[in-house]
C-alpha atoms as a PDB file:
ATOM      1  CA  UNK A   1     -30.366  28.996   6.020  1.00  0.00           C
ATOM      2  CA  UNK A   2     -28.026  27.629   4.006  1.00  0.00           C
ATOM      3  CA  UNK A   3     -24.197  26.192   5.731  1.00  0.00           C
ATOM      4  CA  UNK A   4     -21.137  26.573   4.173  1.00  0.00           C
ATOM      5  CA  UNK A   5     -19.496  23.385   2.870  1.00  0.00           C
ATOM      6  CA  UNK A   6     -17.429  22.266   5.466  1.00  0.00           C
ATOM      7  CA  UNK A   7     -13.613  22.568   4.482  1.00  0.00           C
ATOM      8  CA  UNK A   8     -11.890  19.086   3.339  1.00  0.00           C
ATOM      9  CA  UNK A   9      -9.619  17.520   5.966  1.00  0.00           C
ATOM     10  CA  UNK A  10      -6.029  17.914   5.409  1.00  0.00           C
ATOM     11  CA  UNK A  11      -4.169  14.814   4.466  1.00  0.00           C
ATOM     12  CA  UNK A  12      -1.377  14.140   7.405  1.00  0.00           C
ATOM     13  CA  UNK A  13       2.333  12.282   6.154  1.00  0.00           C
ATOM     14  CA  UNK A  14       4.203  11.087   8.801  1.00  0.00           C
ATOM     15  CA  UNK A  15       7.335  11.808   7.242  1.00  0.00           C
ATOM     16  CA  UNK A  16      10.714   9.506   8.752  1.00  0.00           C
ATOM     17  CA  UNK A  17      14.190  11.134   7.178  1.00  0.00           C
ATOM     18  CA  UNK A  18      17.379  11.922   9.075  1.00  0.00           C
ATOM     19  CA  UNK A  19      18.880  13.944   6.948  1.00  0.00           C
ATOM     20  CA  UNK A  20      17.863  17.183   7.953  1.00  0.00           C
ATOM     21  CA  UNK A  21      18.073  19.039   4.852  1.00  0.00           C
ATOM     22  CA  UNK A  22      16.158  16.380   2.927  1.00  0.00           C
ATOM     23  CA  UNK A  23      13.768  16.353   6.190  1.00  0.00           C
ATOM     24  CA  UNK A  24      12.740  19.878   5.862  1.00  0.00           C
ATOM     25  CA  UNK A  25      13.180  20.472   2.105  1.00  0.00           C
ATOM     26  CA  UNK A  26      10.627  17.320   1.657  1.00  0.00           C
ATOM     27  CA  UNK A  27       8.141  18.798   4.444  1.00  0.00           C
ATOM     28  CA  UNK A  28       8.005  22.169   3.373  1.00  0.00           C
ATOM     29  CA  UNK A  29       7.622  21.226  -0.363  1.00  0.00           C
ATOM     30  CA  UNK A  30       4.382  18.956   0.597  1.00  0.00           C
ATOM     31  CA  UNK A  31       3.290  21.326   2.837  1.00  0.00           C
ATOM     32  CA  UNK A  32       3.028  23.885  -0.026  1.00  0.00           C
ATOM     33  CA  UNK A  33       0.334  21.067  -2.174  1.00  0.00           C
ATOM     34  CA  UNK A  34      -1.737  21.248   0.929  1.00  0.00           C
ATOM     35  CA  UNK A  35      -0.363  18.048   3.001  1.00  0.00           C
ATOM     36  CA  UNK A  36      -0.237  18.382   6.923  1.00  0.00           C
ATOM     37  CA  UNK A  37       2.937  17.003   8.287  1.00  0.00           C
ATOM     38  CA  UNK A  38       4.899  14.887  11.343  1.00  0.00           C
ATOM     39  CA  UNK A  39       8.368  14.521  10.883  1.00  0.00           C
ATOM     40  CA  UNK A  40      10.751  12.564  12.961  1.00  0.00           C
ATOM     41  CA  UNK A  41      14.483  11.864  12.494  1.00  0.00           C
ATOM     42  CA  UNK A  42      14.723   8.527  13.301  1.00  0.00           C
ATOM     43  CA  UNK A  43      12.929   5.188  13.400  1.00  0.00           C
ATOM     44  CA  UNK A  44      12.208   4.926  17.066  1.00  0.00           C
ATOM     45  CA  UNK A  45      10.810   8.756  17.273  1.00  0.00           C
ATOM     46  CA  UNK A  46       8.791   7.808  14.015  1.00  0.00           C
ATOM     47  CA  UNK A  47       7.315   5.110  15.779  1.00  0.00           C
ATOM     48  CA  UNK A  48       6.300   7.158  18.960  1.00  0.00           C
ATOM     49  CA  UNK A  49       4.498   9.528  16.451  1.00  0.00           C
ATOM     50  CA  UNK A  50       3.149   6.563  14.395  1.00  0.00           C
ATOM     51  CA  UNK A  51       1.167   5.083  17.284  1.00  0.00           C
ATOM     52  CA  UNK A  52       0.533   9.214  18.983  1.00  0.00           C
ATOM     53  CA  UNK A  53      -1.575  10.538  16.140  1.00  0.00           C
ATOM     54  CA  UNK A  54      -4.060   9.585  13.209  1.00  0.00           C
ATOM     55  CA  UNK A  55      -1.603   9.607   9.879  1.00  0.00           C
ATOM     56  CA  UNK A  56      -3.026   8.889   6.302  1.00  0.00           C
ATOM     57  CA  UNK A  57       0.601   8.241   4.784  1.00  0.00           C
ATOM     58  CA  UNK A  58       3.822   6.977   5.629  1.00  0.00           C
ATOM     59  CA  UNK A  59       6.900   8.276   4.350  1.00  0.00           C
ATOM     60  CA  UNK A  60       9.639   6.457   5.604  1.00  0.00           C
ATOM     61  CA  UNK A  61      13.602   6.649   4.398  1.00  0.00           C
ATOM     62  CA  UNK A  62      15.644   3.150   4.510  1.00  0.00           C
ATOM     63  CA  UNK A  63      18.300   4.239   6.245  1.00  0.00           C
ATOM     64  CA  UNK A  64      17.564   5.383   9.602  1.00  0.00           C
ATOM     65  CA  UNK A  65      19.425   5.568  13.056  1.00  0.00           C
ATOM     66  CA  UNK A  66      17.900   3.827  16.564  1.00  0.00           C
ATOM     67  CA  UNK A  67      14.847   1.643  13.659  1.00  0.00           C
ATOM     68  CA  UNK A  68      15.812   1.511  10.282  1.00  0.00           C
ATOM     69  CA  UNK A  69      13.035   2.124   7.482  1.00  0.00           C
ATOM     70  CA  UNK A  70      12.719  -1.996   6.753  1.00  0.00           C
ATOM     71  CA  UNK A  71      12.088  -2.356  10.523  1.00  0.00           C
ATOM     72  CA  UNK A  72       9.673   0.638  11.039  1.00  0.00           C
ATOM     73  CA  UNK A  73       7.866  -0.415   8.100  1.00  0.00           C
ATOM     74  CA  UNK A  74       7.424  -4.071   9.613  1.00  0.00           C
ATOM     75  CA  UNK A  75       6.604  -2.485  13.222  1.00  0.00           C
ATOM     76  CA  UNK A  76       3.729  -0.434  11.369  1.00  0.00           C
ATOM     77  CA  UNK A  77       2.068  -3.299   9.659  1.00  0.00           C
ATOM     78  CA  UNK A  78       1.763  -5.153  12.875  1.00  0.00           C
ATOM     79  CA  UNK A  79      -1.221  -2.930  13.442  1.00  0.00           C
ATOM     80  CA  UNK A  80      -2.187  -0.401  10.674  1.00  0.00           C
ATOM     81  CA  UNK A  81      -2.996  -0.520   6.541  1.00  0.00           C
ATOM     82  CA  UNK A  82      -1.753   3.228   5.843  1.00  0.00           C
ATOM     83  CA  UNK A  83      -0.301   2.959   2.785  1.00  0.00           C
ATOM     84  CA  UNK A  84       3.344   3.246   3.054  1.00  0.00           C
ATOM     85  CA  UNK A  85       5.991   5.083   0.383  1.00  0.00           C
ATOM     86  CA  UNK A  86      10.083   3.899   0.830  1.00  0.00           C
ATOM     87  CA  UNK A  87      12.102   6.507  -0.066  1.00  0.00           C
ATOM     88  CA  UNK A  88      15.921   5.150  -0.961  1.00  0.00           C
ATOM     89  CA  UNK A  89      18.993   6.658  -1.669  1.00  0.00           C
ATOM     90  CA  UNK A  90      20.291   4.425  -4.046  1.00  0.00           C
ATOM     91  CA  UNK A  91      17.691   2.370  -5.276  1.00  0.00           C
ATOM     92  CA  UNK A  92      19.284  -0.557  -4.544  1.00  0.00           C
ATOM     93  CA  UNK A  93      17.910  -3.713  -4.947  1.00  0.00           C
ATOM     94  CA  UNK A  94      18.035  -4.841  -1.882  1.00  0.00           C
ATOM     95  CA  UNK A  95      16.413  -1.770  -0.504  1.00  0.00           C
ATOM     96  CA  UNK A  96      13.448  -2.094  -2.531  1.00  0.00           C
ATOM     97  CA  UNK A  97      13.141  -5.536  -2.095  1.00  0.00           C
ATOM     98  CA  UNK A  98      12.931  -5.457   1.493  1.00  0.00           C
ATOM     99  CA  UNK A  99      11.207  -2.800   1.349  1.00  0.00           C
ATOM    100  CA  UNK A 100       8.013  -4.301  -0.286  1.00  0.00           C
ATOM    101  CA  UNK A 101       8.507  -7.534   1.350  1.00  0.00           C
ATOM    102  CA  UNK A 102       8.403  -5.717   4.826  1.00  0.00           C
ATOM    103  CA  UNK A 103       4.938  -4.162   3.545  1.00  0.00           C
ATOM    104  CA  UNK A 104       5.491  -0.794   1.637  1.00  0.00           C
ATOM    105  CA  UNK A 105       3.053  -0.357  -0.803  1.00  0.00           C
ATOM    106  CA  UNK A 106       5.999   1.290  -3.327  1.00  0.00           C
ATOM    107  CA  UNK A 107       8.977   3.632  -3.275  1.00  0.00           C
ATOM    108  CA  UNK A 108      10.548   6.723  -4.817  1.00  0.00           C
ATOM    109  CA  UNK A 109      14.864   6.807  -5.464  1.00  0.00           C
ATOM    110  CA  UNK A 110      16.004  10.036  -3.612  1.00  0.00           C
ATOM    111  CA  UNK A 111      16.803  13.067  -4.706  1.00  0.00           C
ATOM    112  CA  UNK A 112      13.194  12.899  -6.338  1.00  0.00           C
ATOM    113  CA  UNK A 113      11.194  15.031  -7.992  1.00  0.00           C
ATOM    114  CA  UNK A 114       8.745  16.947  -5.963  1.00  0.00           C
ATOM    115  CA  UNK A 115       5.910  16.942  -8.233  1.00  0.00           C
ATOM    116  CA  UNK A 116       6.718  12.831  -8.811  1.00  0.00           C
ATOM    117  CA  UNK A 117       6.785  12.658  -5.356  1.00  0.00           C
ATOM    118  CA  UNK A 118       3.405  14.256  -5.186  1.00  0.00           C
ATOM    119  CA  UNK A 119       2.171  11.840  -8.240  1.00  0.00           C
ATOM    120  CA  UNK A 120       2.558   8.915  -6.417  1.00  0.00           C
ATOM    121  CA  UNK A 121       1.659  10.003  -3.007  1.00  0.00           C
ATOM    122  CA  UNK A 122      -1.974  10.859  -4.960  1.00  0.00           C
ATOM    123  CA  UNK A 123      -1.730   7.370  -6.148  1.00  0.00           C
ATOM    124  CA  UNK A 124      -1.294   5.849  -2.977  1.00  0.00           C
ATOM    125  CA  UNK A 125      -3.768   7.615  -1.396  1.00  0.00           C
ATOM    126  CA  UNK A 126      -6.042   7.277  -4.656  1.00  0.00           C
ATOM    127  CA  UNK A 127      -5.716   3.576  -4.027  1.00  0.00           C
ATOM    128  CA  UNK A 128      -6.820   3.779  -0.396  1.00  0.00           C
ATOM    129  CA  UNK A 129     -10.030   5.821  -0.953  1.00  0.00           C
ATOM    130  CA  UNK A 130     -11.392   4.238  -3.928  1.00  0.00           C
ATOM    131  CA  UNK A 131     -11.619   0.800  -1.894  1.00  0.00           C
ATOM    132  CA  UNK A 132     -15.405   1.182  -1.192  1.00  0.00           C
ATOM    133  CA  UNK A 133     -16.615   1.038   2.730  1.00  0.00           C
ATOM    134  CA  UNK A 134     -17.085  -2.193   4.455  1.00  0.00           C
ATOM    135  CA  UNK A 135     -20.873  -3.143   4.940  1.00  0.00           C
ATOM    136  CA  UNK A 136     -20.365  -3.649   8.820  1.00  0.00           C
ATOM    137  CA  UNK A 137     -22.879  -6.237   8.297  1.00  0.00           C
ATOM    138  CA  UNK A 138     -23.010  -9.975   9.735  1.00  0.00           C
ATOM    139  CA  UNK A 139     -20.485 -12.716   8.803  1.00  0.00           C
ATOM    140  CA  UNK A 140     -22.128 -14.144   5.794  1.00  0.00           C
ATOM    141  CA  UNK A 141     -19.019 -16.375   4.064  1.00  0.00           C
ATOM    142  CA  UNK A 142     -21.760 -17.421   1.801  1.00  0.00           C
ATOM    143  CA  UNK A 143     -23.704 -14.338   0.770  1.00  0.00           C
ATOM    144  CA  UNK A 144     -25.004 -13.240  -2.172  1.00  0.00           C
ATOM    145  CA  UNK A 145     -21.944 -11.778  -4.236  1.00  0.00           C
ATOM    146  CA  UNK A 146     -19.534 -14.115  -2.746  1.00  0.00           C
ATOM    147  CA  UNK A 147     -16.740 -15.642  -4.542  1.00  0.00           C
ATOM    148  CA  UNK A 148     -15.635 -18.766  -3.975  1.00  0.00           C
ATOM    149  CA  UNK A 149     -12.031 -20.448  -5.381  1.00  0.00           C
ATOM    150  CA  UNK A 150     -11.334 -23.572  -3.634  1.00  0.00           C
ATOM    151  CA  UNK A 151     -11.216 -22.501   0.339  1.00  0.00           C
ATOM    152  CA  UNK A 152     -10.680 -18.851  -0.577  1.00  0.00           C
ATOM    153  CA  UNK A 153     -14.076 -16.695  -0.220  1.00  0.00           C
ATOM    154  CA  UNK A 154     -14.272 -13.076  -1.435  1.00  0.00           C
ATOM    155  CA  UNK A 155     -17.030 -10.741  -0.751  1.00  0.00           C
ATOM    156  CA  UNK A 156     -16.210  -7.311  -3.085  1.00  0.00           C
ATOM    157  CA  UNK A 157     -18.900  -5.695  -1.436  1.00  0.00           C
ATOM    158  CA  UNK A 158     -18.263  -6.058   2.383  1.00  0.00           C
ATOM    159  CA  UNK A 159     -14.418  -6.046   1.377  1.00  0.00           C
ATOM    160  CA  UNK A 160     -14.049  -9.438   2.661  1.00  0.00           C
ATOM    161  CA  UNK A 161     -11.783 -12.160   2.648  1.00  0.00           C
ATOM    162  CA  UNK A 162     -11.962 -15.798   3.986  1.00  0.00           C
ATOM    163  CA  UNK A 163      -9.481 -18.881   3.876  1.00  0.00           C
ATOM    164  CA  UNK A 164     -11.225 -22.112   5.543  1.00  0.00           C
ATOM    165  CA  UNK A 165     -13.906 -19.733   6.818  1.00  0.00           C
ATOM    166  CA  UNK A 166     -11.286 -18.016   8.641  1.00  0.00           C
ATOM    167  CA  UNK A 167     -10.969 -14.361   8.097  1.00  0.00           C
ATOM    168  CA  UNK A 168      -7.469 -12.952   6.510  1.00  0.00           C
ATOM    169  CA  UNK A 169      -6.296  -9.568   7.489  1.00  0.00           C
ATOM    170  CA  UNK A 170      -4.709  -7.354   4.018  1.00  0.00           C
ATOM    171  CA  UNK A 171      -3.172  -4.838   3.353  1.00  0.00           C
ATOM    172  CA  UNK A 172      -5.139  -1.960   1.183  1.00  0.00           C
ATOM    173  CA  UNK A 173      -2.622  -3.186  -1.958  1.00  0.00           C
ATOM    174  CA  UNK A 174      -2.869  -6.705  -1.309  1.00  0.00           C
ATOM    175  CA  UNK A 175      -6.968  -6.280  -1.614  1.00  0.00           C
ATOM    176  CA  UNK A 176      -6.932  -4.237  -4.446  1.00  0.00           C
ATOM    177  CA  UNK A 177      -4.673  -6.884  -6.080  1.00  0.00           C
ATOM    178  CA  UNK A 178      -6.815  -9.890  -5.597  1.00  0.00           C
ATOM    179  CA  UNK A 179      -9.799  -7.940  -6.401  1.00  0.00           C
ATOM    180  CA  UNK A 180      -8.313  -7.356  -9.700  1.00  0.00           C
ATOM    181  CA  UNK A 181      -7.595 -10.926 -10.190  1.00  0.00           C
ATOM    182  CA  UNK A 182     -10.945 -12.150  -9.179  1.00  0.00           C
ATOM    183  CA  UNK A 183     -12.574  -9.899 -11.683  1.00  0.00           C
ATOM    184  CA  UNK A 184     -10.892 -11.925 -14.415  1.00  0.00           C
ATOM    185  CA  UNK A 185     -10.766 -15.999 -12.608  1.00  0.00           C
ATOM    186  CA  UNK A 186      -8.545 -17.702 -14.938  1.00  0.00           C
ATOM    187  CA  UNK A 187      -7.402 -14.716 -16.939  1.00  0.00           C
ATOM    188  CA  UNK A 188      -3.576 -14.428 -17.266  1.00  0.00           C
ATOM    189  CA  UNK A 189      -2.807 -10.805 -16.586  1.00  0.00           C
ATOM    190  CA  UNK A 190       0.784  -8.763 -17.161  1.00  0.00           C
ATOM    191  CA  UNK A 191       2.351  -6.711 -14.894  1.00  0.00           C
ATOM    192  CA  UNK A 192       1.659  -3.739 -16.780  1.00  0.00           C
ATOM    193  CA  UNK A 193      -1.726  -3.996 -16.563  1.00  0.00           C
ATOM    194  CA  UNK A 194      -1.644  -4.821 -13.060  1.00  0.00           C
ATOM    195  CA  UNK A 195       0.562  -1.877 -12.625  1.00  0.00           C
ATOM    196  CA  UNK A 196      -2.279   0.169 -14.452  1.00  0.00           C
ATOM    197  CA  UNK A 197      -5.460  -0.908 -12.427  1.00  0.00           C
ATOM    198  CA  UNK A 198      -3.684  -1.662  -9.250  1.00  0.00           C
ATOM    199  CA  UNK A 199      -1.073   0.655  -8.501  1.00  0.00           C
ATOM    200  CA  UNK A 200      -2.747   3.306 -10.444  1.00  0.00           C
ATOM    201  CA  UNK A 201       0.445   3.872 -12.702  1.00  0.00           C
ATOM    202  CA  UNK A 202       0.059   5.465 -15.925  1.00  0.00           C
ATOM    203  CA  UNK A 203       3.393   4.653 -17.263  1.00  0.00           C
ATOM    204  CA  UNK A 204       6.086   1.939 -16.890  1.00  0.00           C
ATOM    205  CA  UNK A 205       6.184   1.833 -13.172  1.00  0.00           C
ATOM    206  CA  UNK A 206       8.989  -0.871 -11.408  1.00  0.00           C
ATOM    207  CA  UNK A 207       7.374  -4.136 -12.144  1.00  0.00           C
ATOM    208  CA  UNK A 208       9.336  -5.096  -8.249  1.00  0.00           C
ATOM    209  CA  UNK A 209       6.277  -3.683  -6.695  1.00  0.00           C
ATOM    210  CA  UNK A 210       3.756  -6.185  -8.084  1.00  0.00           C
ATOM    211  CA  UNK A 211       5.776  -9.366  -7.834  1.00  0.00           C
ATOM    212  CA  UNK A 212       6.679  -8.378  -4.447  1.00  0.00           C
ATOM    213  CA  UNK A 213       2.825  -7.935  -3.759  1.00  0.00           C
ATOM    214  CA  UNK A 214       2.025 -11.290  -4.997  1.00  0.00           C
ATOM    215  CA  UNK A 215       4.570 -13.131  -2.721  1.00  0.00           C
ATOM    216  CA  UNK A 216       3.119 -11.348  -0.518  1.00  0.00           C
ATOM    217  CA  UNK A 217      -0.931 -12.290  -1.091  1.00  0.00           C
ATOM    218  CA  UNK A 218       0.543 -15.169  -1.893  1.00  0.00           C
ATOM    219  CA  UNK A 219       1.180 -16.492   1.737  1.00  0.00           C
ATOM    220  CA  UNK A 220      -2.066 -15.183   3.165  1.00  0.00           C
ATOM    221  CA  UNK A 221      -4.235 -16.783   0.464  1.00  0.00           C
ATOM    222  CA  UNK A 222      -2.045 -19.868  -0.258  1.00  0.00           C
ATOM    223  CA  UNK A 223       1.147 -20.098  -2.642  1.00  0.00           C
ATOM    224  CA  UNK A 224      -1.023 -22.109  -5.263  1.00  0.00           C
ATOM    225  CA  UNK A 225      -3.716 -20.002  -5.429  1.00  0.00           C
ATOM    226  CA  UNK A 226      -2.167 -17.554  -7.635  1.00  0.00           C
ATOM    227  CA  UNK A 227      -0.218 -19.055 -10.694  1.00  0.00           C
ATOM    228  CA  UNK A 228       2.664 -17.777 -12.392  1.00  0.00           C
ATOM    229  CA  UNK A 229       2.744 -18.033 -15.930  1.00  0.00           C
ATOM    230  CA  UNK A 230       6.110 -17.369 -17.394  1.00  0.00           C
ATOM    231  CA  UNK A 231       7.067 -14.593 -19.995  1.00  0.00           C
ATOM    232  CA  UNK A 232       3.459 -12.741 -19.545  1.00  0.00           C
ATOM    233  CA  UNK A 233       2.447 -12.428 -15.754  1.00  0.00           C
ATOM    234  CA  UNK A 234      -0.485 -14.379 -13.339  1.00  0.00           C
ATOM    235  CA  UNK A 235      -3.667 -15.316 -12.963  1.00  0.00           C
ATOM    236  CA  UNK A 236      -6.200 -16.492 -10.365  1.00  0.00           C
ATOM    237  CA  UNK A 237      -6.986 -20.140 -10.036  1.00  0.00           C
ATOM    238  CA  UNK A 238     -10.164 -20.811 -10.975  1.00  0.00           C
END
């Protein structure tokens, strides 16, 4: 007898926004495209929910009472690689830069768009699926497939990354980042591109996100690893 095809599992957004208006505007719009949300109106109560239920996306304003969105964002990285989406008022600097540093994988300028909010919220989530599942095999630092810049060890396949045999924790951007530079050793690649087949970004995206990102791979793989090279963008050591 044939089954039916079981029906896809709603993607769940934790959604962190005080303003109420924006709160349930935002929520009800992404709950028309299908999304399943949690909303919470400030940092702590975001938190509570955070660690409560299974969430596939963060959502998380910069300005919020009790935890601010900088601090929430660090909290959540302490334990989880959800990807994360900043949502600031302004757009400041400042904001975004913090932001990123404290782990968001990128972040919209509010009032935005609903169907660019949607856009990147695919993307993000795009970004997370398409990394292929680990192996669950063994420790092998030297398998087959395996490679090797100075004490840095990356196995594509099992989604693996060593420093001195010691195995480094990244975020899903930060992987997808040095996968792309491994694929092209010694390659010197711009942002743009990186923007492209990283972040997924068919158009001029804020270039922020990726140098951000690199400062970021840059301390759990070592600051030398990755080279800057001025006026067109960075490539992996050989």
């Amino acid at each position: 007898m044939h089954m039916p095809d079981s029906e896809p599992v709603p993607v769940t957004i934790l959604l962190v926004e005080d303003d109420e208006v924006i709160r349930k505007s935002v929520a009800m719009a992404l709950e028309r495209y299908g999304y399943r949300m949690t909303v919470a109106g400030d940092g702590l109560t975001g938190l509570e929910l955070f660690r409560e239920g299974q969430h596939d996306l963060l959502l998380l304003d910069v300005m919020l009472p009790a935890l601010d969105g900088i601090g929430l964002c660090r909290r959540i990285r302490e334990t989880s690689t959800a990807p994360i989406l900043m949502m600031s008022a302004r757009g400041d600097a400042l904001d975004v830069i913090s932001g990123l540093e404290a782990g968001a994988d990128d972040y919209v300028v509010k009032p935005v768009d609903t169907s660019v909010l949607v856009a990147r919220i695919r993307s993000l989530l795009r970004r997370a699926s398409a990394l292929p599942p680990r192996s669950g095999r063994p420790d092998a630092p030297e398998a087959a497939g395996t490679l090797v810049f100075g004490d840095l060890s990356i196995d594509p396949a099992a989604l693996e990354v060593r420093r001195d045999g010691e195995q480094l924790a990244l975020a899903p951007t930060e992987l997808r980042l040095l996968l792309e530079f491994s694929a092209h050793p010694g390659i010197v690649l711009d942002r743009q591109t990186l923007l492209r087949n990283v972040w997924d970004y068919g158009w001029d995206g804020d270039t922020r996100v990726v140098d951000l990102c690199v400062q970021r791979l840059r301390k759990k793989i070592g600051a030398d690893r990755i080279e800057t090279v001025r006026g067109f963008g960075y490539k992996l050591r050989r």
